[in-house]
Protein backbone atom coordinates (compact mmCIF):
# COMPACT_ATOMS: atom_id res chain seq x y z
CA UNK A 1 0.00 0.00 0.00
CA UNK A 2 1.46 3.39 -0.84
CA UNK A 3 0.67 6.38 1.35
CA UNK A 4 0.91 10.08 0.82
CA UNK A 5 0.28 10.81 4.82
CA UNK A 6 0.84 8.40 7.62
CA UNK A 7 -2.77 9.40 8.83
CA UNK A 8 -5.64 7.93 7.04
CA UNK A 9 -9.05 6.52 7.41
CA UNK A 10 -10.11 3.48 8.88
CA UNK A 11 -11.76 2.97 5.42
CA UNK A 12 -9.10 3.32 3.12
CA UNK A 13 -6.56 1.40 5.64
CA UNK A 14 -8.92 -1.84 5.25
CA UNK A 15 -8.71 -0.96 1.31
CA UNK A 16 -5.49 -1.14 0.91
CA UNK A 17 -4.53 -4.08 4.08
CA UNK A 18 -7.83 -5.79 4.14
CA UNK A 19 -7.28 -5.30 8.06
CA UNK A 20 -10.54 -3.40 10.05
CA UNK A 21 -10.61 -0.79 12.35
CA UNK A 22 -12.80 -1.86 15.16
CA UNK A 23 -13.57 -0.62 19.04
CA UNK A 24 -11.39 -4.20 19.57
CA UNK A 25 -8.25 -3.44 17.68
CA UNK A 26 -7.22 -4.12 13.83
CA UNK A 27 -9.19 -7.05 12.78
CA UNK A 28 -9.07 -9.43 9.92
CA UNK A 29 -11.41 -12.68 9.84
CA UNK A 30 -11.50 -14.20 13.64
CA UNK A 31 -8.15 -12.62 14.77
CA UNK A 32 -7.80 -8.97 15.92
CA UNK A 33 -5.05 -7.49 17.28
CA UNK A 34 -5.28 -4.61 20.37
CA UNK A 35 -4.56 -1.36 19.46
CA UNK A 36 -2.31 1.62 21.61
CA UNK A 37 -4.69 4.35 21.90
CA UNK A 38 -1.21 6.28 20.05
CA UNK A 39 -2.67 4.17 17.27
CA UNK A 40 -6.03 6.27 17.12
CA UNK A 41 -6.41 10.02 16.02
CA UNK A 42 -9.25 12.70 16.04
CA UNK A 43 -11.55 12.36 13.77
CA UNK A 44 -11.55 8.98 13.71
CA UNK A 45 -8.29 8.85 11.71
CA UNK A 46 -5.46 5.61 12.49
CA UNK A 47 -1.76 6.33 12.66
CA UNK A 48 -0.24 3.51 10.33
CA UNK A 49 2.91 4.41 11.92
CA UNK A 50 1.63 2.94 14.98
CA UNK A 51 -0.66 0.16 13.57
CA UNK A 52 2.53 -1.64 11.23
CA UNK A 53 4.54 -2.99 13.87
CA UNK A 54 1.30 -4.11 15.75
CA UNK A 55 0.47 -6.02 12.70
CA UNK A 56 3.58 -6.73 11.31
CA UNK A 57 3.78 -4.87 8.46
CA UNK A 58 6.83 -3.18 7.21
CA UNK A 59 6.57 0.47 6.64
CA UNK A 60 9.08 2.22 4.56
CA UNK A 61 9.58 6.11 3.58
CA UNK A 62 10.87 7.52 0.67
CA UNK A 63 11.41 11.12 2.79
CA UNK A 64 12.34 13.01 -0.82
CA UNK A 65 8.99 11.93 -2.43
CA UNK A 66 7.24 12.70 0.79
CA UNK A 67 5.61 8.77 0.37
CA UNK A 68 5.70 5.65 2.39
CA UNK A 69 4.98 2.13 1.35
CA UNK A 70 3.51 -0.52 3.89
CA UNK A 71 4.33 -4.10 3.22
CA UNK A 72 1.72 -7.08 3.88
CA UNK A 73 1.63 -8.58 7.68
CA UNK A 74 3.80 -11.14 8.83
CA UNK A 75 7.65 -9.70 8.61
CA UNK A 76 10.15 -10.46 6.10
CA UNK A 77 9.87 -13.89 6.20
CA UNK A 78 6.32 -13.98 5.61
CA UNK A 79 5.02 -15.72 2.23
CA UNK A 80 2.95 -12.82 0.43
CA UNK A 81 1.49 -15.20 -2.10
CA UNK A 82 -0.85 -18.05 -0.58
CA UNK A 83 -0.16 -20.29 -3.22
CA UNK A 84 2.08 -20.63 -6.60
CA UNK A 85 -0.46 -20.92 -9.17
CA UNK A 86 -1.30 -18.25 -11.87
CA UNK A 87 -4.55 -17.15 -12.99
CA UNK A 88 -5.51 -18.64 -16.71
CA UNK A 89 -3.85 -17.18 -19.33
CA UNK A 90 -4.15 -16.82 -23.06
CA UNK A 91 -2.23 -14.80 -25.59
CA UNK A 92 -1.42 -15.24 -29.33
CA UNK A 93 1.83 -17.18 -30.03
CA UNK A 94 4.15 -16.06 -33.09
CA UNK A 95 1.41 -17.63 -35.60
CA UNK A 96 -1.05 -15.72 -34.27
CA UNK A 97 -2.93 -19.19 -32.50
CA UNK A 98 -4.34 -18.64 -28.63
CA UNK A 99 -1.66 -20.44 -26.32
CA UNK A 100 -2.93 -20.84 -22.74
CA UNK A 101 -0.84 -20.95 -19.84
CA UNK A 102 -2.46 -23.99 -18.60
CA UNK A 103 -0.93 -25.69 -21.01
CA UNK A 104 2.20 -25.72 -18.89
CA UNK A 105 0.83 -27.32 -15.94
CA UNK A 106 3.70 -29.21 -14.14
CA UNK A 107 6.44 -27.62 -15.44
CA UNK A 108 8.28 -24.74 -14.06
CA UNK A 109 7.59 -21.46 -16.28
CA UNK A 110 9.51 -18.16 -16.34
CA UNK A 111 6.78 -15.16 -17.68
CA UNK A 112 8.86 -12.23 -18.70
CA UNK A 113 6.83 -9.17 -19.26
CA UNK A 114 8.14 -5.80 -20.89
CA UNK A 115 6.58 -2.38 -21.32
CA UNK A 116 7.71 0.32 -23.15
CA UNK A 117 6.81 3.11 -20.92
């Protein structure tokens, strides 16, 4: 999740972590975490600065850009994906035929993907 401000609302922080802000803490399915009432500001307003480490999410600023990026819970070691497998996908091979990904299954596969911009 990138932010612009380190103070956001409860709304937007559970758009961009899936993570709720309840009376009870931070909550995602049947496990909430307790918040420090540091964690809370007026207006209703979180402090991710003060909800990351309680969830264990990296936070990281880029202080010239004036932005911060917060990583997904669990620390470094954490797996972000929940499983390996890629969505279906189809393109045109050189002949111009549809070639779905699928077609792969059990083999390791390297996608390479390249934009001009």
């Amino acid at each position: 999740m990138l932010l612009e401000s380190l103070d956001v609302s409860p709304a937007d922080f559970e758009r961009g972590t899936g993570w709720s802000i309840e009376e009870r803490g931070a909550c995602r399915g049947d496990v909430c975490v307790p918040l420090p009432p540091s964690a809370r500001r007026d207006g209703g307003r979180v402090d991710v600065a003060a909800l990351a480490p309680r969830l264990g999410m990296p936070l990281v600023a880029d202080e010239e850009h004036g932005l911060w990026a917060l990583g997904p819970s669990g620390g470094p070691s954490a797996r972000v994906l929940t499983d390996a497998r890629a969505r279906e996908l189809e393109l045109p091979d050189f002949d111009g035929n549809p070639f779905r990904l699928s077609s792969l299954r059990g083999q390791k596969v390297l996608l390479v993907a390249w934009a001009s911009w």
